[in-house]
Protein backbone atom coordinates (compact mmCIF):
# COMPACT_ATOMS: atom_id res chain seq x y z
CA UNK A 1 -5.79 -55.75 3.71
CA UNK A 2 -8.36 -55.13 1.46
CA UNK A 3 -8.31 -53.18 -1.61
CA UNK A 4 -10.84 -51.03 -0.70
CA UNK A 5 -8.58 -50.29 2.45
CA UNK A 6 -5.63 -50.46 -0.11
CA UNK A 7 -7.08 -47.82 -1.93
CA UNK A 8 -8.03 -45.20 0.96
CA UNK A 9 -4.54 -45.61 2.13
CA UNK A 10 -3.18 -44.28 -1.03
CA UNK A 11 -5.12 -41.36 -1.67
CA UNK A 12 -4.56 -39.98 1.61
CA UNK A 13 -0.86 -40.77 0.97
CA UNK A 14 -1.17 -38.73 -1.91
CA UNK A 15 -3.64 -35.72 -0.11
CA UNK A 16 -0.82 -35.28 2.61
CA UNK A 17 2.02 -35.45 0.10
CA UNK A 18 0.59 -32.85 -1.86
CA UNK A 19 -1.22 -30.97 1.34
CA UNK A 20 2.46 -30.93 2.52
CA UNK A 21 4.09 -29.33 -0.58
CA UNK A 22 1.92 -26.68 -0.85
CA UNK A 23 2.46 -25.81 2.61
CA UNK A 24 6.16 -25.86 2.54
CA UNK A 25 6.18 -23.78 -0.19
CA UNK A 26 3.99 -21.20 1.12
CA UNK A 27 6.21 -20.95 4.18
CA UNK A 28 9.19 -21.29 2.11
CA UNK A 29 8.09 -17.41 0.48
CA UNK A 30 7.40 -16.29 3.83
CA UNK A 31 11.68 -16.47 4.79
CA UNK A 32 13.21 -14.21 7.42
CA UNK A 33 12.73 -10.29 6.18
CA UNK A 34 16.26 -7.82 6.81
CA UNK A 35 15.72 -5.02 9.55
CA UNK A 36 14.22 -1.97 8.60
CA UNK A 37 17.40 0.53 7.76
CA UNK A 38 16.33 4.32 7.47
CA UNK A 39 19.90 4.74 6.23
CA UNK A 40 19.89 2.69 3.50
CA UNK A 41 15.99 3.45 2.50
CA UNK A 42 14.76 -0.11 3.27
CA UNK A 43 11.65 -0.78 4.65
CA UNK A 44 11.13 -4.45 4.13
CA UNK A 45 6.90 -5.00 3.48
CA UNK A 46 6.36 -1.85 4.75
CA UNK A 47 4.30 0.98 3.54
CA UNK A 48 6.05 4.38 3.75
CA UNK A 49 5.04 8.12 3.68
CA UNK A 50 6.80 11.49 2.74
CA UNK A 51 5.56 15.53 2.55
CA UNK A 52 5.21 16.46 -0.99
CA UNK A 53 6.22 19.65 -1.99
CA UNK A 54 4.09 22.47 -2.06
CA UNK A 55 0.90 20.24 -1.72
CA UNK A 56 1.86 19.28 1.62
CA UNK A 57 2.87 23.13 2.81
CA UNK A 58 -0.58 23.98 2.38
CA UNK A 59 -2.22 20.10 3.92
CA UNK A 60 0.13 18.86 5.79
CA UNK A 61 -1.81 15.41 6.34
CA UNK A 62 -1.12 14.71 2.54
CA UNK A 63 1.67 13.19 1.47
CA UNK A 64 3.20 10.75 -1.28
CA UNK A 65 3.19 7.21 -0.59
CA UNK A 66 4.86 4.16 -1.30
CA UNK A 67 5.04 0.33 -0.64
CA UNK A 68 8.11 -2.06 -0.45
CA UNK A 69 9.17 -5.07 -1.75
CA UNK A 70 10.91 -7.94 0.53
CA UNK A 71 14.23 -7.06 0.13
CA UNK A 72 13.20 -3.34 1.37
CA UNK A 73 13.26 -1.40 -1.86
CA UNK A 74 10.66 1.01 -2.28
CA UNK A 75 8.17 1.80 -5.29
CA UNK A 76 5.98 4.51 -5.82
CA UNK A 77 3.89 5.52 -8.57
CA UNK A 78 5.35 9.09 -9.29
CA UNK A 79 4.43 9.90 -12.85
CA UNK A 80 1.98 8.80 -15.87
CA UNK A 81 3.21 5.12 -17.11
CA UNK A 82 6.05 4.72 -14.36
CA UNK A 83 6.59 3.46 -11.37
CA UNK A 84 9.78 4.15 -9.37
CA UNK A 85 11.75 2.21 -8.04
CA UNK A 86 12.90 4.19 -5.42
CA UNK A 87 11.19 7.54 -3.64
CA UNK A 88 10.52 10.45 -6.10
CA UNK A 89 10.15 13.03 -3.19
CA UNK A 90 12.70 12.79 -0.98
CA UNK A 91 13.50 10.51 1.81
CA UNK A 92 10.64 8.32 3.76
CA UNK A 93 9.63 10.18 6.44
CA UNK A 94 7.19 7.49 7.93
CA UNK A 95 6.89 3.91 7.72
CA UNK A 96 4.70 0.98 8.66
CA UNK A 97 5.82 -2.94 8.54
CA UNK A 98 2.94 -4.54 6.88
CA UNK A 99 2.43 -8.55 8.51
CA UNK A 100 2.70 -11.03 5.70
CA UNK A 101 0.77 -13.09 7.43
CA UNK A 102 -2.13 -11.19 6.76
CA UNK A 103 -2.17 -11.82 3.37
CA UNK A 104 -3.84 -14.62 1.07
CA UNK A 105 -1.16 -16.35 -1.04
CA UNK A 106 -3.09 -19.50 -2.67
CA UNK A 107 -0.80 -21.80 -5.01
CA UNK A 108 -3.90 -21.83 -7.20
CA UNK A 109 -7.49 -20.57 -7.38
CA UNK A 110 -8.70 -23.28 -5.66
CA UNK A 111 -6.07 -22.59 -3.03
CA UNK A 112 -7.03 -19.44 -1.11
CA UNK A 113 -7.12 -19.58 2.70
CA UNK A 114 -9.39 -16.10 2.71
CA UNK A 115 -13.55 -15.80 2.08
CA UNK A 116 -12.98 -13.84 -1.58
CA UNK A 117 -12.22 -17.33 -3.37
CA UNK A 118 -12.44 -16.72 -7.34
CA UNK A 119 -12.44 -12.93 -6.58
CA UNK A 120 -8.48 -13.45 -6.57
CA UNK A 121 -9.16 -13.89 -10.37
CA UNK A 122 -10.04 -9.98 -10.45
CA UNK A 123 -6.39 -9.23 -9.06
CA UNK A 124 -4.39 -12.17 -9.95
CA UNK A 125 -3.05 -14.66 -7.30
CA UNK A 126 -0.45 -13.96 -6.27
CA UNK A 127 1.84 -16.71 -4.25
CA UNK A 128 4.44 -14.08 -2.98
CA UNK A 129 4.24 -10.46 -1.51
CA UNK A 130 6.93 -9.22 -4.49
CA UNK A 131 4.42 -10.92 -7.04
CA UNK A 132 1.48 -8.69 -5.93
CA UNK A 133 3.44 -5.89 -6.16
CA UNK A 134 4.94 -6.99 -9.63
CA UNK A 135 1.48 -7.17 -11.35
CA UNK A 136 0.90 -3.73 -9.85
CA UNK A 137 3.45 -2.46 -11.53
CA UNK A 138 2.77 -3.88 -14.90
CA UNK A 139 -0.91 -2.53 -14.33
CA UNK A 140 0.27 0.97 -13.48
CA UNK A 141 2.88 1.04 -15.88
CA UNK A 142 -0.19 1.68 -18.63
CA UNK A 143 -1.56 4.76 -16.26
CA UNK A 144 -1.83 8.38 -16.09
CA UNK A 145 -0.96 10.10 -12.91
CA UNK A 146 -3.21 12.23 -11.36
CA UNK A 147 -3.40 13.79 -8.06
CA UNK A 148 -6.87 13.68 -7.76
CA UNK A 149 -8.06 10.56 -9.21
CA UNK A 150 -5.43 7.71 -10.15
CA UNK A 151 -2.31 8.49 -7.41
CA UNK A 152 0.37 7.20 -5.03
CA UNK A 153 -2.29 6.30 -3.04
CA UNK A 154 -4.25 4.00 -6.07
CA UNK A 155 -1.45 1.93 -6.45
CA UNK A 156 -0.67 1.10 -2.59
CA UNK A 157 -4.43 -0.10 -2.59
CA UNK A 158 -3.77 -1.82 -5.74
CA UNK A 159 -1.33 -3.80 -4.54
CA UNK A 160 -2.82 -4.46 -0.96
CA UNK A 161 -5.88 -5.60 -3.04
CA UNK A 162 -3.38 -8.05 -4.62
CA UNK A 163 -2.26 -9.21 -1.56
CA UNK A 164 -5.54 -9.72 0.30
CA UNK A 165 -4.52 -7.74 2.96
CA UNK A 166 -5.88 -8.16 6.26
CA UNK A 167 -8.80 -10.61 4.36
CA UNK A 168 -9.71 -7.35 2.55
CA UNK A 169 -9.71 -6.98 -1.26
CA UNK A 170 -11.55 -3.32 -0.73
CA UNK A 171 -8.58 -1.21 -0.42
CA UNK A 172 -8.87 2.46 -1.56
CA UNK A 173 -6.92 5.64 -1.11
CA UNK A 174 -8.40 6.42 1.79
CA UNK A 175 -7.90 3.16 3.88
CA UNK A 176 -4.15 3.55 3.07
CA UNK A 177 -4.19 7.22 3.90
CA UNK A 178 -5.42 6.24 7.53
CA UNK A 179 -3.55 3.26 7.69
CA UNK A 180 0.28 5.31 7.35
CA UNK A 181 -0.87 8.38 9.15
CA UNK A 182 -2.61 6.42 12.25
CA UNK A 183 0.07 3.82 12.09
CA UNK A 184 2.61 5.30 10.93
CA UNK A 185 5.81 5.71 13.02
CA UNK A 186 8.52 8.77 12.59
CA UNK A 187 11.90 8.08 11.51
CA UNK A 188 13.01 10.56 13.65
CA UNK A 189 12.47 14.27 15.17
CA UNK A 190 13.76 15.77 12.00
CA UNK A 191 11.83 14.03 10.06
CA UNK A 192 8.47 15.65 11.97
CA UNK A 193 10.22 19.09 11.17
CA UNK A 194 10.27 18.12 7.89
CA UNK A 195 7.19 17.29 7.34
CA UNK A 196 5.61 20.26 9.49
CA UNK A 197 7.59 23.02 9.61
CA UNK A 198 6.74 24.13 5.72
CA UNK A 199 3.05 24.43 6.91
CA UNK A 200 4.28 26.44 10.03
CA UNK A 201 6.25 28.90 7.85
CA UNK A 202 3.35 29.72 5.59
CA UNK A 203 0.48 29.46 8.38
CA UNK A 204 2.34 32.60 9.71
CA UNK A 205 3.30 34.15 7.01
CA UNK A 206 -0.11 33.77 5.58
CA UNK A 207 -1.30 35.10 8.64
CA UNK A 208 0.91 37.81 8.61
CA UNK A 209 0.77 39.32 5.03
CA UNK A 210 -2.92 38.30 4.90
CA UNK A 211 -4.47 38.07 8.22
CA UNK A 212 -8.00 35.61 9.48
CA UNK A 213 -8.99 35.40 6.08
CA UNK A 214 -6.08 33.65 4.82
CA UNK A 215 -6.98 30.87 7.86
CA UNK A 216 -10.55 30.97 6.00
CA UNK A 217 -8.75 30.31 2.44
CA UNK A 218 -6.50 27.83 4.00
CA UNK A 219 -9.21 26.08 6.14
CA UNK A 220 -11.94 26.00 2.95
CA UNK A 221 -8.66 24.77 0.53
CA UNK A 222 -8.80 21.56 2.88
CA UNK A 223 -12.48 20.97 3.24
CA UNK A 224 -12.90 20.79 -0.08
CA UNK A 225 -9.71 18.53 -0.84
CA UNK A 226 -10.87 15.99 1.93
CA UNK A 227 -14.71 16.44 0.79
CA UNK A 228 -13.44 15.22 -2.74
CA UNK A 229 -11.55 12.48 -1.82
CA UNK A 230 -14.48 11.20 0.78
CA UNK A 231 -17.36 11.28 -2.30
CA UNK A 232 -15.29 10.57 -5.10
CA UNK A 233 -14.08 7.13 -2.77
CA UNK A 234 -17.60 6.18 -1.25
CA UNK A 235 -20.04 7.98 -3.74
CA UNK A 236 -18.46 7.98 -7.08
CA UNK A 237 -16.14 5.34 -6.57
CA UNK A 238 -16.06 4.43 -10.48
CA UNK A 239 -13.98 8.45 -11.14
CA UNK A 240 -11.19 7.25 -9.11
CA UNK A 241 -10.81 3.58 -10.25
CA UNK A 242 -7.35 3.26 -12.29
């Protein structure tokens, strides 16, 4: 053998020793995930959705949103500079399992099995769904909460930006709005009453005490909450970046 030939052989012992590594410990991350326990509040990778007081009594497609880690816990960002480690409103009345699969974890930058490349630097790269959501944390932990601009819903995107979701780093709160409420499946039939019977209560009492014009009021109050959310997403995207 020559040791040209010599030489080849090496390297390529050395490409699929390495190739190898990286592989087995990308699939050692991705182990078995628990079942999904309502009971118990775990929702392993999932993203899950609950009525919020008030707010959601008047809109009931808005709600308070949070993402889990591995093990099923659930975080949420509930208040200026914290994110809780559990659900500040209540239990999860929705969920959706979120595929691992579908996300980019490179070892390193040069890593990445998606078409965004260095754009991980933006993020971070992270190698493990609870990392993503680690650095989200940290990143939101220096945030003020606000309903209208820097939410539940900013740091769900946040972290699916992380995570590469679906091949997409473009997340916003409106692509995980309609991702959970589309997707989304009920707990179970009290949990629909809990979400919707609020809204009932004061659509006829409303109507009642009030009469059409309160549908007007109640109708406009909407509009204009979905009409900011749409322009200040897709037309003044920079007033809800957090």
């Amino acid at each position: 053998m020559s040791r040209g030939q010599f030489s080849a052989m090496a390297l390529k012992g050395a490409y699929d020793v390495e190739h190898a590594s990286s592989t087995s410990r990308i699939q050692h991350e991705l182990w078995p995930l628990d079942g999904i326990d309502p009971r118990k509040a775990k929702f392993p990778c999932c993203l899950v959705w609950t009525p919020l007081p008030v707010v959601s009594w008047l809109a009931p497609f808005i709600g308070h949103v949070g993402i889990c880690r591995e093990d099923g816990s659930i975080l949420d960002f509930s208040g200026s500079n914290f994110v809780n480690v559990d659900f500040a409103f209540g239990a999860a009345a929705r969920y959706f399992q979120l595929d691992r699969e579908q996300c980019c974890f490179p070892p390193n930058l040069t890593g990445h099995a998606c078409k965004h490349g260095y754009k991980h630097s933006e993020y971070g790269a992270a190698i493990t769904w609870d990392d993503a959501l680690q650095s989200s944390m940290r990143h939101f932990e220096h945030k003020t909460y606000n309903l209208f601009t820097c939410n539940c819903h900013s740091f769900v995107a946040n972290c699916l930006n992380r995570l590469c979701y679906g091949g997409s780093m473009d997340w916003n709160m409106i692509d995980v709005a309609i991702l959970i409420l589309s997707k989304g499946h009920w707990i179970e039939w009290k949990s629909i009453v809990r979400s919707f019977l609020p809204f009932a209560i004061v659509l006829c009492l409303g109507v009642v005490l009030v009469g059409w014009p309160f549908l007007v009021g109640l109708f406009s109050f909407s509009l204009l909450l979905m009409g900011w959310f749409l322009l200040g997403t897709y037309c003044f995207k920079s007033m809800l970046e957090c």
